[in-house]
PDB file of N, CA and C in Angstrom:
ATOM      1  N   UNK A   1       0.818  -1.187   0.000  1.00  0.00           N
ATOM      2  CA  UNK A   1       0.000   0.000   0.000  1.00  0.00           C
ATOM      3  C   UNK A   1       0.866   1.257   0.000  1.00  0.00           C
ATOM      4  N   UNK A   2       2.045   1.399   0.768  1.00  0.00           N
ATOM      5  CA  UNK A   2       2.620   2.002   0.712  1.00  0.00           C
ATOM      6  C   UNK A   2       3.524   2.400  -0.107  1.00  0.00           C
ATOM      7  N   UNK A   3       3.950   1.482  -0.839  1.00  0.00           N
ATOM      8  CA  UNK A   3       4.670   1.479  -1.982  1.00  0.00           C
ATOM      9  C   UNK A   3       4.083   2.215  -3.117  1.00  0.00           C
ATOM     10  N   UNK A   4       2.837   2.294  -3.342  1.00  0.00           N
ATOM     11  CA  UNK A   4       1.846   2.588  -4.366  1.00  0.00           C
ATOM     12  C   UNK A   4       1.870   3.649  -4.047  1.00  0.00           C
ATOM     13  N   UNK A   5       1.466   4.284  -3.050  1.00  0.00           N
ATOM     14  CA  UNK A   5       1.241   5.839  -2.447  1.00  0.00           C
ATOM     15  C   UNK A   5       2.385   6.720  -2.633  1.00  0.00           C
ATOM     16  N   UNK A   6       3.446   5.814  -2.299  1.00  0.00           N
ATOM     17  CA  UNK A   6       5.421   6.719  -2.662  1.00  0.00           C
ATOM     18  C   UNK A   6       5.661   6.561  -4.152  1.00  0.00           C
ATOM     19  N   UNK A   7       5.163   5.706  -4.843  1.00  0.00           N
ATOM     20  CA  UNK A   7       5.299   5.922  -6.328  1.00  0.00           C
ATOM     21  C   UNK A   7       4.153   6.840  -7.091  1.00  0.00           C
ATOM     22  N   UNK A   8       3.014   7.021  -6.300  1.00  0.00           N
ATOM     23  CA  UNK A   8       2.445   7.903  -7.082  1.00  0.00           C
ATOM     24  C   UNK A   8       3.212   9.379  -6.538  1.00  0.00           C
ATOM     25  N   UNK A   9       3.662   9.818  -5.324  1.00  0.00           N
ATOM     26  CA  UNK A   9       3.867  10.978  -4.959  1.00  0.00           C
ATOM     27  C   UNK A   9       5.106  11.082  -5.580  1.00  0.00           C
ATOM     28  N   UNK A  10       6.107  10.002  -5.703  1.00  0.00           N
ATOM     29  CA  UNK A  10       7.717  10.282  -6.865  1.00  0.00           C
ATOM     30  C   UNK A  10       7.033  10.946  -8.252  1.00  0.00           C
ATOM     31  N   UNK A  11       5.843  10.045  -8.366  1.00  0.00           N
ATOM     32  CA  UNK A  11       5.295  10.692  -9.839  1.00  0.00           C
ATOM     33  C   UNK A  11       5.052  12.218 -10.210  1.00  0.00           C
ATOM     34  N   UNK A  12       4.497  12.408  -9.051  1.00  0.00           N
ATOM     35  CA  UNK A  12       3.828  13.563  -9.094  1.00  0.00           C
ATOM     36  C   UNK A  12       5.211  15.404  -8.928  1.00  0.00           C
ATOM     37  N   UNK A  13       5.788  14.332  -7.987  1.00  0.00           N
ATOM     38  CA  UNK A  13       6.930  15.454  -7.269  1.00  0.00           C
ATOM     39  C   UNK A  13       7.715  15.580  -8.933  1.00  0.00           C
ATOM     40  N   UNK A  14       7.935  14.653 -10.096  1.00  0.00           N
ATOM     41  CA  UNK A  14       8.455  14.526 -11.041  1.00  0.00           C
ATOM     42  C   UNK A  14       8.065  15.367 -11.488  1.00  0.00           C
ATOM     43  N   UNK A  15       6.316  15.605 -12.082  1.00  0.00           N
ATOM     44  CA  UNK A  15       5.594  16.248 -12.718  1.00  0.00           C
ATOM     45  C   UNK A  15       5.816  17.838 -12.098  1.00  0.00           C
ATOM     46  N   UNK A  16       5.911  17.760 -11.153  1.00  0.00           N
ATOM     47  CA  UNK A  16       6.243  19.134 -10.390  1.00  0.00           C
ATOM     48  C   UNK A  16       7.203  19.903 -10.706  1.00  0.00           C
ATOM     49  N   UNK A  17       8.524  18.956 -10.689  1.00  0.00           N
ATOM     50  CA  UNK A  17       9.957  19.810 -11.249  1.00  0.00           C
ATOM     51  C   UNK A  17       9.732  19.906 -12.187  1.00  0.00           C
ATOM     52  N   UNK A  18       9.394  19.303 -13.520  1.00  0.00           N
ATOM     53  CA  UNK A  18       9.746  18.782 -14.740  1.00  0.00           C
ATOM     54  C   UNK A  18       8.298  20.321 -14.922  1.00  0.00           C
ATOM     55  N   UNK A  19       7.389  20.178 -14.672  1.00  0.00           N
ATOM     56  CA  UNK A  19       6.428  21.874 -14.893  1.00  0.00           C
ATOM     57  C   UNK A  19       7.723  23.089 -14.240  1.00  0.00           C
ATOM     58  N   UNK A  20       8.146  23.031 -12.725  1.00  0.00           N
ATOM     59  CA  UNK A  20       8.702  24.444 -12.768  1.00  0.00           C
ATOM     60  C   UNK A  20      10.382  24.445 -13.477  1.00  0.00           C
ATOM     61  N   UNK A  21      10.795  23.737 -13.918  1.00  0.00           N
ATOM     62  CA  UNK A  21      11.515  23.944 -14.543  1.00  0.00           C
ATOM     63  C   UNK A  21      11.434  24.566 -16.261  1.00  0.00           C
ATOM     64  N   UNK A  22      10.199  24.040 -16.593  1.00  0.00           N
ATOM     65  CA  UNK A  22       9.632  24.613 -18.152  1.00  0.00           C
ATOM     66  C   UNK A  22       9.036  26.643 -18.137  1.00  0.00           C
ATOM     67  N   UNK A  23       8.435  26.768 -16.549  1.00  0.00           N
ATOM     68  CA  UNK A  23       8.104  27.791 -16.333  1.00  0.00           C
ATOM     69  C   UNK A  23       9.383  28.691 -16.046  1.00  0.00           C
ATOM     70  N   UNK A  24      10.035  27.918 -15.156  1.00  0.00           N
ATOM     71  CA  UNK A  24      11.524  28.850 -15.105  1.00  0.00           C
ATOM     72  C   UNK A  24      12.424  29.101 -16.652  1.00  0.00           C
ATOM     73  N   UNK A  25      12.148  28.350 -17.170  1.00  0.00           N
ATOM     74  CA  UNK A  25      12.699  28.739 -18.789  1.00  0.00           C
ATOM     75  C   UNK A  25      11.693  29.808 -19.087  1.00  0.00           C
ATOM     76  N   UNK A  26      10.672  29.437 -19.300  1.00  0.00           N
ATOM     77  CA  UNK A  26       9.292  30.711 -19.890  1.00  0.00           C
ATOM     78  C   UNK A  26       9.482  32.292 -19.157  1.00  0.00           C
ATOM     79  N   UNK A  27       9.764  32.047 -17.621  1.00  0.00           N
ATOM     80  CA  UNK A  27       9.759  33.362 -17.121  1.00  0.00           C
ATOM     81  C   UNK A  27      11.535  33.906 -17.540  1.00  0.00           C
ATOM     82  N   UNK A  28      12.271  33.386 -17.962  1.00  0.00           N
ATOM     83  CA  UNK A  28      13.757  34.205 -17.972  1.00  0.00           C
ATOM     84  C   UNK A  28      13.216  34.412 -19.402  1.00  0.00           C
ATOM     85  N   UNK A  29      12.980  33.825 -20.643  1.00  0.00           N
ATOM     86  CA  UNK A  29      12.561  33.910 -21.728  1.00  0.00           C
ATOM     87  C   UNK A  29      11.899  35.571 -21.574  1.00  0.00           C
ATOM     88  N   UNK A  30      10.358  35.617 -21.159  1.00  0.00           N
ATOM     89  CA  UNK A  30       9.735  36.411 -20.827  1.00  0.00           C
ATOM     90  C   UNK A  30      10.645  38.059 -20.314  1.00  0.00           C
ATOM     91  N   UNK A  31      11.512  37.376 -19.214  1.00  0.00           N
ATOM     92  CA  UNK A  31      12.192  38.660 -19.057  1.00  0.00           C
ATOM     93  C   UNK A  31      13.118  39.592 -19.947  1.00  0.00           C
ATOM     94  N   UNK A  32      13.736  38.234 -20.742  1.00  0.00           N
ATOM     95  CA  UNK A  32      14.446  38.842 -21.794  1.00  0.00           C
ATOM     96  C   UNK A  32      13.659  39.757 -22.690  1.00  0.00           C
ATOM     97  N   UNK A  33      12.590  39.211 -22.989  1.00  0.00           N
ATOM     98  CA  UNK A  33      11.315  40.042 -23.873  1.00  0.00           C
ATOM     99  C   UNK A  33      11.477  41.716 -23.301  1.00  0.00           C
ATOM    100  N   UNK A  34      11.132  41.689 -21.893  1.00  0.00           N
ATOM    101  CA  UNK A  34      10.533  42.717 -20.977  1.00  0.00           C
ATOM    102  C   UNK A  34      11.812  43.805 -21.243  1.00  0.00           C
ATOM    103  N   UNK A  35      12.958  43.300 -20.898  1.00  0.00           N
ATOM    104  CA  UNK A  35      14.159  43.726 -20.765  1.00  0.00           C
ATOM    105  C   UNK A  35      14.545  44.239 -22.378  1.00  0.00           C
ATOM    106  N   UNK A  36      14.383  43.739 -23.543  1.00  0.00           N
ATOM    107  CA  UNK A  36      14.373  43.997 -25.035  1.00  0.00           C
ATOM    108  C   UNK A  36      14.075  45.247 -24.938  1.00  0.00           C
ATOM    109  N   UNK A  37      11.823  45.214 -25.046  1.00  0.00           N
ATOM    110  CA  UNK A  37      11.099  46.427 -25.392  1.00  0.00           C
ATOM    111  C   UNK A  37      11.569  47.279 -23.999  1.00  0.00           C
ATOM    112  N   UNK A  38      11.704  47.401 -23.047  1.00  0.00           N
ATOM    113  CA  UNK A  38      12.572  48.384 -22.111  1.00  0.00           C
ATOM    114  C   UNK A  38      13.310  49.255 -22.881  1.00  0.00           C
ATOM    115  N   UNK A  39      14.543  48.588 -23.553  1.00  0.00           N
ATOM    116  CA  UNK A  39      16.039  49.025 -24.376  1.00  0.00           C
ATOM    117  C   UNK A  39      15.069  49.925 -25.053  1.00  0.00           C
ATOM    118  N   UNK A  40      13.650  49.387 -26.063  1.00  0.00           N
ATOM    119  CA  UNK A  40      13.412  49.844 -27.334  1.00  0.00           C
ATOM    120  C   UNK A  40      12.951  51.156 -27.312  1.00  0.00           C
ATOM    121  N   UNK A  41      12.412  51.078 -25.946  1.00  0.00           N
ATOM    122  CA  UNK A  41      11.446  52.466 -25.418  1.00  0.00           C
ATOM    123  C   UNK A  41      12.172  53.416 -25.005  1.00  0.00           C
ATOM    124  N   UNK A  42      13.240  53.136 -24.233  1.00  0.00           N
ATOM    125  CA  UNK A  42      14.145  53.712 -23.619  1.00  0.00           C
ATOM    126  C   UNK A  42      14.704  54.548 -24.989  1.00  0.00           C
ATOM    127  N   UNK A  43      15.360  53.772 -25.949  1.00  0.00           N
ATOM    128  CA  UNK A  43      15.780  54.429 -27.125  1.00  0.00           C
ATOM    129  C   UNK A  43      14.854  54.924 -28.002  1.00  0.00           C
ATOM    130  N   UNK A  44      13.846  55.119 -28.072  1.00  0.00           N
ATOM    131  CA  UNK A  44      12.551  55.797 -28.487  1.00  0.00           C
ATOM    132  C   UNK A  44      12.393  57.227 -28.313  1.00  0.00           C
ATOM    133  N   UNK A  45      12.654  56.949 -26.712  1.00  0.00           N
ATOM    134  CA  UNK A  45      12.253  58.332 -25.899  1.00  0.00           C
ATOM    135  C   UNK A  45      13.433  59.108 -25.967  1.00  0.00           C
ATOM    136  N   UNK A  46      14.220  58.656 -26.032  1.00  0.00           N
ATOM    137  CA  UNK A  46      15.498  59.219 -26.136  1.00  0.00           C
ATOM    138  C   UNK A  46      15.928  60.343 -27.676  1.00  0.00           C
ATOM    139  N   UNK A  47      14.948  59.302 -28.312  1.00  0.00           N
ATOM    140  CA  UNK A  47      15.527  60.425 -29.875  1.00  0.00           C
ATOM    141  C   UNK A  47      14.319  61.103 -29.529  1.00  0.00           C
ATOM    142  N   UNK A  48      12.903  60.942 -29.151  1.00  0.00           N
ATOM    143  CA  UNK A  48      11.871  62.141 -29.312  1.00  0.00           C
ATOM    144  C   UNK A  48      12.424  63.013 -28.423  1.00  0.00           C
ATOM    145  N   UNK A  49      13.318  63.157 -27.351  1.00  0.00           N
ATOM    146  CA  UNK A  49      13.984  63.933 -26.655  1.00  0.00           C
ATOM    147  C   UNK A  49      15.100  65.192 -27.690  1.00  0.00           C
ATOM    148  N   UNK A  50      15.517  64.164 -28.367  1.00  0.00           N
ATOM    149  CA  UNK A  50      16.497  64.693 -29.623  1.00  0.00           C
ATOM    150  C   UNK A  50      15.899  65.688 -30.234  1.00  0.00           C
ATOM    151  N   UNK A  51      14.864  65.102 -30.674  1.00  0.00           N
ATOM    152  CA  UNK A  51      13.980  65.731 -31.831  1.00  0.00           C
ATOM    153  C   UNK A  51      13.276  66.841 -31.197  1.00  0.00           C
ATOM    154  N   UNK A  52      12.780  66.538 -30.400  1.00  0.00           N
ATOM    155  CA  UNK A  52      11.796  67.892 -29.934  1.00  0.00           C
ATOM    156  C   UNK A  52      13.485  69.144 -29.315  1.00  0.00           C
ATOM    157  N   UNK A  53      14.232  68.731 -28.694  1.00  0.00           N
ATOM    158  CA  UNK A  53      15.671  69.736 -28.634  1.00  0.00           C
ATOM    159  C   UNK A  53      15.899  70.658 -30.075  1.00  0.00           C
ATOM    160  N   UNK A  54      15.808  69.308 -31.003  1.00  0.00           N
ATOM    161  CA  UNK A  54      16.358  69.990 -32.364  1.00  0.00           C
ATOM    162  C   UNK A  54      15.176  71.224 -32.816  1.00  0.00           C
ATOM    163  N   UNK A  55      14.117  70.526 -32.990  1.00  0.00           N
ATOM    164  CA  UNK A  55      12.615  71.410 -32.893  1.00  0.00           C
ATOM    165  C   UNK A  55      12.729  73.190 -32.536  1.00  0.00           C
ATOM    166  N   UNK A  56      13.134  73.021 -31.051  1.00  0.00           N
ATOM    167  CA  UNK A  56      13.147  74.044 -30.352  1.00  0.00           C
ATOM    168  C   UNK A  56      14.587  75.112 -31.061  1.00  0.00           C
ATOM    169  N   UNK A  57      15.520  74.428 -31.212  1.00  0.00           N
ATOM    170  CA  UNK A  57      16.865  75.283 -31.561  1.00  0.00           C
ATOM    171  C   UNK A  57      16.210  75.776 -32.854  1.00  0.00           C
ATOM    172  N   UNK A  58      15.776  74.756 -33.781  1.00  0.00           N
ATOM    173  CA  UNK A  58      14.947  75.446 -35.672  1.00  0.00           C
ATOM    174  C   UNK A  58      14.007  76.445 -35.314  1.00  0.00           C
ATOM    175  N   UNK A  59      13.683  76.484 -33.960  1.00  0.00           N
ATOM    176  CA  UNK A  59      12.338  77.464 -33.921  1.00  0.00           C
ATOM    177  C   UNK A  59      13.075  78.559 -33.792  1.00  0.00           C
ATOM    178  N   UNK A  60      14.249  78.735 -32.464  1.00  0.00           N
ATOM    179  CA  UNK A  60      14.811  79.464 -32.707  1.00  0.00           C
ATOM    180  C   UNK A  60      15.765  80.274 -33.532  1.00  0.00           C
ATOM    181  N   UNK A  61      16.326  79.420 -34.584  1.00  0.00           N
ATOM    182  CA  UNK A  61      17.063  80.071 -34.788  1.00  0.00           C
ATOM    183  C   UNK A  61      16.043  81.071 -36.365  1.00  0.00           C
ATOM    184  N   UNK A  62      14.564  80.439 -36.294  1.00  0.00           N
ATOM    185  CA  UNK A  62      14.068  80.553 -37.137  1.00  0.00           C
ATOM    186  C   UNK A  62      13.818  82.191 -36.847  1.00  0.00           C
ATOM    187  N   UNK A  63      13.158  81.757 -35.293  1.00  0.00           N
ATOM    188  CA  UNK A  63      12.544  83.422 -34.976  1.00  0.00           C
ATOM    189  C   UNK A  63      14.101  84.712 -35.177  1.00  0.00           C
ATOM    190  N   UNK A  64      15.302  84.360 -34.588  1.00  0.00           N
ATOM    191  CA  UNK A  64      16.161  84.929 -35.145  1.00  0.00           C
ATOM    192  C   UNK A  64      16.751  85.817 -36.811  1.00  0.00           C
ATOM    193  N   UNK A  65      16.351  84.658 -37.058  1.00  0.00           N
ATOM    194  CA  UNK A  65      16.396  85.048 -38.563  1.00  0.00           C
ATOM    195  C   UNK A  65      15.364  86.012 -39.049  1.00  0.00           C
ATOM    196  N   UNK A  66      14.062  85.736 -38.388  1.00  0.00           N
ATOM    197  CA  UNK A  66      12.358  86.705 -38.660  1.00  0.00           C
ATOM    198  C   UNK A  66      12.739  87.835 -38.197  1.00  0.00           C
ATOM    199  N   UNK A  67      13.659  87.647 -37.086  1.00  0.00           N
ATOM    200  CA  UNK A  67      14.586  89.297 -36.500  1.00  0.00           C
ATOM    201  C   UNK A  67      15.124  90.389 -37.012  1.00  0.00           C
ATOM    202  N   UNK A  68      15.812  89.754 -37.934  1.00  0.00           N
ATOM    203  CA  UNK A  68      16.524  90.185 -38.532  1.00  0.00           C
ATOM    204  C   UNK A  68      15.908  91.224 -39.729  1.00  0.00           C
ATOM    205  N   UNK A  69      14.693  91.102 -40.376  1.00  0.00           N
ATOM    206  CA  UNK A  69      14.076  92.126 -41.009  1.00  0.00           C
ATOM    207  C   UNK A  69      12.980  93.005 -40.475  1.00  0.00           C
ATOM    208  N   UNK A  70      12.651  94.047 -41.236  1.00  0.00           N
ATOM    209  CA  UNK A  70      11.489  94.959 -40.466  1.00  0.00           C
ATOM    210  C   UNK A  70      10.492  94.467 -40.453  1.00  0.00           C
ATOM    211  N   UNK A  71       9.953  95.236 -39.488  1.00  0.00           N
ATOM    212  CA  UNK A  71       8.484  94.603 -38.563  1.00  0.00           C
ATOM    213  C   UNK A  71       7.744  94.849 -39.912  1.00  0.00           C
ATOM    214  N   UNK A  72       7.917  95.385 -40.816  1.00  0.00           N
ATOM    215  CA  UNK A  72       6.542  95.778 -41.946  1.00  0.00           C
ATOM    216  C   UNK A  72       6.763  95.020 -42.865  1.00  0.00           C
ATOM    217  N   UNK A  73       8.007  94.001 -42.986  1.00  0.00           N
ATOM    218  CA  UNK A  73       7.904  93.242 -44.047  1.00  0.00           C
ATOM    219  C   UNK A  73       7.585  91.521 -43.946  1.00  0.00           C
ATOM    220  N   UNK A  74       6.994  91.344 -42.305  1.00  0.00           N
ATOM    221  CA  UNK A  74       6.839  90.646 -41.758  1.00  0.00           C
ATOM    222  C   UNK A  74       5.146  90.342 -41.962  1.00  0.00           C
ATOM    223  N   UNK A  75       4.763  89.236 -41.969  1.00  0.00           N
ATOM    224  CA  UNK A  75       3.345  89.053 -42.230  1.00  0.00           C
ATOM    225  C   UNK A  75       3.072  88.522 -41.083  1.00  0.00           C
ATOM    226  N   UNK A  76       1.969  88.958 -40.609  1.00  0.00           N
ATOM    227  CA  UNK A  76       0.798  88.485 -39.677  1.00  0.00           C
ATOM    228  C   UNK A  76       0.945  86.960 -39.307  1.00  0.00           C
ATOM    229  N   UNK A  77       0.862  86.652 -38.287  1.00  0.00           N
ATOM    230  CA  UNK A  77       0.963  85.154 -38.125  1.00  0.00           C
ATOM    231  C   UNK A  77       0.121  84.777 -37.274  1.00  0.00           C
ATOM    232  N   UNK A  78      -0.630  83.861 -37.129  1.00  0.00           N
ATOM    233  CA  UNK A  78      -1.782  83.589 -36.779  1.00  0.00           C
ATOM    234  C   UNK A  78      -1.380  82.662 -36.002  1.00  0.00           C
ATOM    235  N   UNK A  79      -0.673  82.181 -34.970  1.00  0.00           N
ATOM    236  CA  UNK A  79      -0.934  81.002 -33.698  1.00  0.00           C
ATOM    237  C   UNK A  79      -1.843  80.093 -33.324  1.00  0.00           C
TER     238      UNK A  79
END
């Protein structure tokens, strides 16, 4: 009787590792994923950071340049 009861629970304790070991592959898998799109976003945000910098310097150096001639030859600009 007992014998039967320790071979089903070897069975089972088997089934046990043999599942968290497939999940422990799935979750480092998974992290690598997480850890990827992280990098991707990270470098995403990083150039819209760029871009909106660059944005701001063209605006300026735009309004600079609008400076540079008379107020009467300047047209109306509507915001």
């Amino acid at each position: 009787m007992f014998n039967n009861q320790f071979s089903q629970l070897e069975v089972a304790i088997q089934r046990l590792v043999s599942e968290n070991q497939q999940l422990t592959v799935a979750l480092a898998h998974s992290q690598q994923l997480v850890q990827q799109k992280q990098d991707e976003l990270d470098s995403a945000l990083l150039q819209a950071m760029e871009q909106e910098e660059l944005q701001v310097a063209t605006a300026q150096r735009l309004e600079a340049l609008l400076a540079l001639f008379p107020a009467k030859a300047q047209p109306d600009v509507v915001a």
